[in-house]
N, C-alpha and C. Protein backbone atom coordinates (compact mmCIF):
# COMPACT_ATOMS: atom_id res chain seq x y z
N UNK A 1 -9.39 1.55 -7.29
CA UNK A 1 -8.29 2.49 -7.27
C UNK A 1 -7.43 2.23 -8.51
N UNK A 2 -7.30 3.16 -9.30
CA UNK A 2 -5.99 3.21 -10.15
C UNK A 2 -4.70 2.81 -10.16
N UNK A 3 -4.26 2.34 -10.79
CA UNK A 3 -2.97 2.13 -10.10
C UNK A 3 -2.01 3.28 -9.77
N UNK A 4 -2.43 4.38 -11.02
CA UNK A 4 -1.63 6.01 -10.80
C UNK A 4 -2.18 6.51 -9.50
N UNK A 5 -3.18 6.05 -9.11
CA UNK A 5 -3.41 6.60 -7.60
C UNK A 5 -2.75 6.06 -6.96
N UNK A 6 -2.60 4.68 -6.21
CA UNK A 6 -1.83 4.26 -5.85
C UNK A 6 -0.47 4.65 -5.75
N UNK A 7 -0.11 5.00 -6.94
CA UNK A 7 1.44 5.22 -6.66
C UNK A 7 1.64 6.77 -6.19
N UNK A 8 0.72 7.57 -6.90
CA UNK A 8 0.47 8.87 -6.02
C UNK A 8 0.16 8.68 -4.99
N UNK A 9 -0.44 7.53 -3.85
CA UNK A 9 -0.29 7.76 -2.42
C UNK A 9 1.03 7.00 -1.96
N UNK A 10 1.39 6.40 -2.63
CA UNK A 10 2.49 6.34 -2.14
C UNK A 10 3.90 7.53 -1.62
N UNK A 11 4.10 8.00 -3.35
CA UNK A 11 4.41 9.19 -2.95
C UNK A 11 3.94 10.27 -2.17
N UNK A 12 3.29 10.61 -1.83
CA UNK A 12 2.40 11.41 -0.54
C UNK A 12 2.80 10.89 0.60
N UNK A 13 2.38 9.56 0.73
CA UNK A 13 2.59 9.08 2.09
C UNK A 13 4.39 9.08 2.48
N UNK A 14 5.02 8.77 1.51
CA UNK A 14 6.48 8.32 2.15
C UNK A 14 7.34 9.92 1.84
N UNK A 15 6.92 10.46 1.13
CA UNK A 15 7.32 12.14 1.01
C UNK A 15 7.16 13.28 1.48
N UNK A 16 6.05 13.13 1.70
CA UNK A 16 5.50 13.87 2.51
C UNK A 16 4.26 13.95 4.03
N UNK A 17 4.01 12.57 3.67
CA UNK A 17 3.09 12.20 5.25
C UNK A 17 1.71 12.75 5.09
N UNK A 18 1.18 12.95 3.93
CA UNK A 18 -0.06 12.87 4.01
C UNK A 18 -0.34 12.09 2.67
N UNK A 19 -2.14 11.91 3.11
CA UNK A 19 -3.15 11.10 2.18
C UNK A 19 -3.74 12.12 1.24
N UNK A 20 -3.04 13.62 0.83
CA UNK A 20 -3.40 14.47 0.05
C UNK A 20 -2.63 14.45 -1.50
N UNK A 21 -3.18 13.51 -2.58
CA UNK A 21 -2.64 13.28 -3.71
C UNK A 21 -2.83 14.34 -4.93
N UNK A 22 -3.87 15.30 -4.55
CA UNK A 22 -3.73 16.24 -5.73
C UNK A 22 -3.20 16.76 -6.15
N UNK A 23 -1.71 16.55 -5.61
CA UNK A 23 -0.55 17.78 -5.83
C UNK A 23 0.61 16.75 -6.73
N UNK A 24 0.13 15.56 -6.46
CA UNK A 24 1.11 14.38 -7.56
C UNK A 24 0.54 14.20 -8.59
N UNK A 25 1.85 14.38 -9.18
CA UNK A 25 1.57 14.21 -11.12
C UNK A 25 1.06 12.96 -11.85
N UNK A 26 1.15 11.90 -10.61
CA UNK A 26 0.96 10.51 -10.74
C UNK A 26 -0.56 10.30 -11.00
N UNK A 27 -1.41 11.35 -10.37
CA UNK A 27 -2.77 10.76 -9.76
C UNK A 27 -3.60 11.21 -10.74
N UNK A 28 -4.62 10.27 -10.84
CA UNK A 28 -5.31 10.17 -12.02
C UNK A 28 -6.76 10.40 -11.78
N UNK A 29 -7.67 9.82 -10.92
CA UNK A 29 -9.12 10.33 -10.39
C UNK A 29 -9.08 10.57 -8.99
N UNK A 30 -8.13 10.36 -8.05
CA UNK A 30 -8.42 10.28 -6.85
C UNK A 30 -7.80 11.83 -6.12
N UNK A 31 -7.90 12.51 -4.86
CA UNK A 31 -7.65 13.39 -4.66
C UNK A 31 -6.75 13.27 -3.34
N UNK A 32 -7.80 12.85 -2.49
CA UNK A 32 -6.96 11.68 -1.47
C UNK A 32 -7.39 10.93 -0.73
N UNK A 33 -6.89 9.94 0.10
CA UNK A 33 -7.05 8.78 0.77
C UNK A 33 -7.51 9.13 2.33
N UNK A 34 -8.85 8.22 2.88
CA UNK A 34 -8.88 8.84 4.01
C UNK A 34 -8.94 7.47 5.15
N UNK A 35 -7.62 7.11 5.41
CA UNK A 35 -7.73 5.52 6.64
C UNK A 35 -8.81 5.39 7.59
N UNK A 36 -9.18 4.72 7.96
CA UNK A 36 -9.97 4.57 8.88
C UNK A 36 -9.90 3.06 9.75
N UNK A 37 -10.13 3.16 10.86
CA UNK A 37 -10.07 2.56 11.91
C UNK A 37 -11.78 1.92 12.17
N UNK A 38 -11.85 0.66 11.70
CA UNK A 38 -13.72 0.73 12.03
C UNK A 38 -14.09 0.12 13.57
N UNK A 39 -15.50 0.71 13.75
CA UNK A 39 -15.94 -0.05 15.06
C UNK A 39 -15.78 -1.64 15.07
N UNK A 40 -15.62 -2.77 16.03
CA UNK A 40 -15.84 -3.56 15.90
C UNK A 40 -16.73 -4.66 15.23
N UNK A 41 -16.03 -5.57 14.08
CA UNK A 41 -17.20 -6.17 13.32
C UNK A 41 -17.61 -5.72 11.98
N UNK A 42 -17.40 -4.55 11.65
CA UNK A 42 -17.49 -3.35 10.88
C UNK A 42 -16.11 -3.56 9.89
N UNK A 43 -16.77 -3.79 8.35
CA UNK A 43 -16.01 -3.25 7.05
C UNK A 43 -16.45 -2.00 6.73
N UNK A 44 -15.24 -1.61 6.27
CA UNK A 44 -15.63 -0.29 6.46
C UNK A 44 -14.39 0.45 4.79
N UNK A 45 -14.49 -0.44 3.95
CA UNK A 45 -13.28 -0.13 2.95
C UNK A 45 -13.45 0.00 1.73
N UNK A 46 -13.00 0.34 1.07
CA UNK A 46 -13.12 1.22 -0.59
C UNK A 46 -14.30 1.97 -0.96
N UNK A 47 -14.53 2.75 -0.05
CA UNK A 47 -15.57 3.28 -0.56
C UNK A 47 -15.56 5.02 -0.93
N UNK A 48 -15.93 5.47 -2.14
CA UNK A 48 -15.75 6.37 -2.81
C UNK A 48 -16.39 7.20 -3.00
N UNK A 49 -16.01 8.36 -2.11
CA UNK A 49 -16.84 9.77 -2.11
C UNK A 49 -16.30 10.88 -2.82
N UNK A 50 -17.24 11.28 -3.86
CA UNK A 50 -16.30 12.07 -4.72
C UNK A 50 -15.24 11.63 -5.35
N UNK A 51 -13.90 12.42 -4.42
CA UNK A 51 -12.64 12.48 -5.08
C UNK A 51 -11.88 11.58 -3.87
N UNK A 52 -12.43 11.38 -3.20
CA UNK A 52 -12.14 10.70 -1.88
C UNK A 52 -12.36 8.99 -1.95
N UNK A 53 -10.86 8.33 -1.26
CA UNK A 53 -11.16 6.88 -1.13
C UNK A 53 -10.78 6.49 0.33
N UNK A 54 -12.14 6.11 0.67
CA UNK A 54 -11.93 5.35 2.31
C UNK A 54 -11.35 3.94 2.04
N UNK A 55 -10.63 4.06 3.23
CA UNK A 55 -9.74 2.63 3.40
C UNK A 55 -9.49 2.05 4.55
N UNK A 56 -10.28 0.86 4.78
CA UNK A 56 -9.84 0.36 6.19
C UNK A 56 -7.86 0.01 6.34
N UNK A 57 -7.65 0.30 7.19
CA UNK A 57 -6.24 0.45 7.57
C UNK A 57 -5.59 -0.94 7.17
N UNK A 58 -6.64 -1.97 8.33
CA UNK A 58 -5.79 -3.40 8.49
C UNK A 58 -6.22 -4.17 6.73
N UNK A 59 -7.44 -3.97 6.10
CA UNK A 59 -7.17 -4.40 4.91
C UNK A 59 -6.55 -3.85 3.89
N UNK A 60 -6.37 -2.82 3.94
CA UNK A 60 -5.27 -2.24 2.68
C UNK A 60 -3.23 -2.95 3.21
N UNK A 61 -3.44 -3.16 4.44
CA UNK A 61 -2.05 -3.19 4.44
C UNK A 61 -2.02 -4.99 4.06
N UNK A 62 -2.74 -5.49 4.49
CA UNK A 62 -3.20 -6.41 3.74
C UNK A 62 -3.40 -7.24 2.27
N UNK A 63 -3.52 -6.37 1.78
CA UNK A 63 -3.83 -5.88 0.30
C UNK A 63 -2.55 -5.70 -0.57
N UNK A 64 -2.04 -5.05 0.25
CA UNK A 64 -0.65 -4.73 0.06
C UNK A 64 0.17 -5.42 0.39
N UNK A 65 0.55 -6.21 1.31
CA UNK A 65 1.05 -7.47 1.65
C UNK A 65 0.41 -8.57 0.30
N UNK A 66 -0.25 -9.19 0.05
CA UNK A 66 -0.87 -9.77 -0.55
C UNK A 66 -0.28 -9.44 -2.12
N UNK A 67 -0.21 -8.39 -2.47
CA UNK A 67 0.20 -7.83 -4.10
C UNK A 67 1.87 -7.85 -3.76
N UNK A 68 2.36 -7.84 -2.58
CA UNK A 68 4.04 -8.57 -2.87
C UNK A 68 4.11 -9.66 -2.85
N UNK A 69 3.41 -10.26 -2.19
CA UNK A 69 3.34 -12.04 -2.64
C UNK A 69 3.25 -12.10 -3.68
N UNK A 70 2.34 -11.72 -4.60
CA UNK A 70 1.90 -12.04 -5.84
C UNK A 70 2.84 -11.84 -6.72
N UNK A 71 3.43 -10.29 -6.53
CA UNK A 71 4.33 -9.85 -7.35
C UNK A 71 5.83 -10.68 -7.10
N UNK A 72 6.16 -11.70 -6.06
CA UNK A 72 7.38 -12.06 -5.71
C UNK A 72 6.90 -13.48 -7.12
N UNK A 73 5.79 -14.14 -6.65
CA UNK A 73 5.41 -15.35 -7.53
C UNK A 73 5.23 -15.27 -8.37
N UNK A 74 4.89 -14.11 -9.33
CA UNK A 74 5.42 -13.53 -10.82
C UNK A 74 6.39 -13.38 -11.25
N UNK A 75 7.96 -13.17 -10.46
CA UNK A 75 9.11 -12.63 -10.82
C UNK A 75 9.95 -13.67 -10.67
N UNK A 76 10.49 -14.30 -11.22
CA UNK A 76 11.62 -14.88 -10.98
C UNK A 76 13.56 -14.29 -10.66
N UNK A 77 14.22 -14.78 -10.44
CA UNK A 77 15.42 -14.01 -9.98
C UNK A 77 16.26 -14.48 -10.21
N UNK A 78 17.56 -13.93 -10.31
CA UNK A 78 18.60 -14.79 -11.38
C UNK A 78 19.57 -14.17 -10.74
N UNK A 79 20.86 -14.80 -10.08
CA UNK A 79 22.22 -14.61 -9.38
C UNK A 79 22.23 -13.83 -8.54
N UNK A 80 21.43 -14.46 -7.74
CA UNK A 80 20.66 -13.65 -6.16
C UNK A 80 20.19 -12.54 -6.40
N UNK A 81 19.43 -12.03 -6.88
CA UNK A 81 18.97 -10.91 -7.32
C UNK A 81 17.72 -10.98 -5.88
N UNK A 82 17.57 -11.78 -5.41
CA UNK A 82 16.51 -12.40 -4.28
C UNK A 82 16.15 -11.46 -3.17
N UNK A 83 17.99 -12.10 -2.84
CA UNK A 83 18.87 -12.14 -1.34
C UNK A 83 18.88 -10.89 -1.54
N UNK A 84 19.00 -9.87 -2.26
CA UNK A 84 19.49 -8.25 -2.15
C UNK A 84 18.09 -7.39 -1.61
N UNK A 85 17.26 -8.06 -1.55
CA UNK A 85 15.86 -7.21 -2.05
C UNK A 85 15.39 -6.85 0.11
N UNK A 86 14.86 -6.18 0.37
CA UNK A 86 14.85 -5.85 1.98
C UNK A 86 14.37 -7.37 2.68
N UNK A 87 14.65 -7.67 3.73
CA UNK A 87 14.30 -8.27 4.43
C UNK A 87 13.71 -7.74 6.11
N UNK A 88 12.82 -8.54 6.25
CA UNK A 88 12.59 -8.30 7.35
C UNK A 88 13.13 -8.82 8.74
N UNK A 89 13.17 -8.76 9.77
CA UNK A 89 13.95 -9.84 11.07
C UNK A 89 13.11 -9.51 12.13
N UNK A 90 13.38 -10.31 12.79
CA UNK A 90 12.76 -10.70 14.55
C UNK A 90 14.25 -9.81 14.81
N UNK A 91 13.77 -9.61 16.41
CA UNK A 91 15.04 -8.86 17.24
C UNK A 91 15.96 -10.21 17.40
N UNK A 92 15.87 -11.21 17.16
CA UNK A 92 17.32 -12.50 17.17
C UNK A 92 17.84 -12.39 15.55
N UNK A 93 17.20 -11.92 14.61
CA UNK A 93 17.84 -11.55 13.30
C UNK A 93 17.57 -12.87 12.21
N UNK A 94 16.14 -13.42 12.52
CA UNK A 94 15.67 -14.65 11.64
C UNK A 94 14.47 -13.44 10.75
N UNK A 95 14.92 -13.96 9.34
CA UNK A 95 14.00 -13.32 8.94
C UNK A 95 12.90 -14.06 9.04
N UNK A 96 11.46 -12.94 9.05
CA UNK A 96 10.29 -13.13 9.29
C UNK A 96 9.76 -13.85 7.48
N UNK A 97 9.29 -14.73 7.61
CA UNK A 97 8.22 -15.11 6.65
C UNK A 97 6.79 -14.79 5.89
């Protein structure tokens, strides 16, 4: 995946609620994204039909989890620039790790 795709599903997804990217200016080979849920046991992810990219659900979010780690351990932060950035919490209000 591109990274201009990427950010074209992003925009799709948080703008408008679908995995239909051909209409973002962002997107570069992809058209759109299609999640999937696999049978048990079953990978079932990046795979590229056409204009189309399948994506198992639990490894892309994954994936994505994984590239903010990365991107937090690349960045350094300077006069709490840290502390401002979203956090997450448990319902007692500890943030999650």
């Amino acid at each position: 995946m591109q990274g201009e795709d990427c950010y074209a599903l992003r925009c799709a997804l948080l703008h408008e609620g679908t995995d239909d990217i051909s209409e973002q200016r962002a997107q570069e080979v992809l058209e759109n994204f299609k999640f999937v849920v696999p049978p048990d046991g079953l990978i079932v992810h990046n795979n590229q039909s056409g204009k189309a990219l399948q994506l198992q659900v639990d490894i892309f979010c994954r994936d994505i989890c994984a590239s903010v780690l990365d991107w937090l351990d690349l960045n350094t932060f300077a006069n709490g620039e840290l502390d401002s950035l979203l956090t997450i919490t448990d319902i007692n209000g500890n943030p999650i790790a």
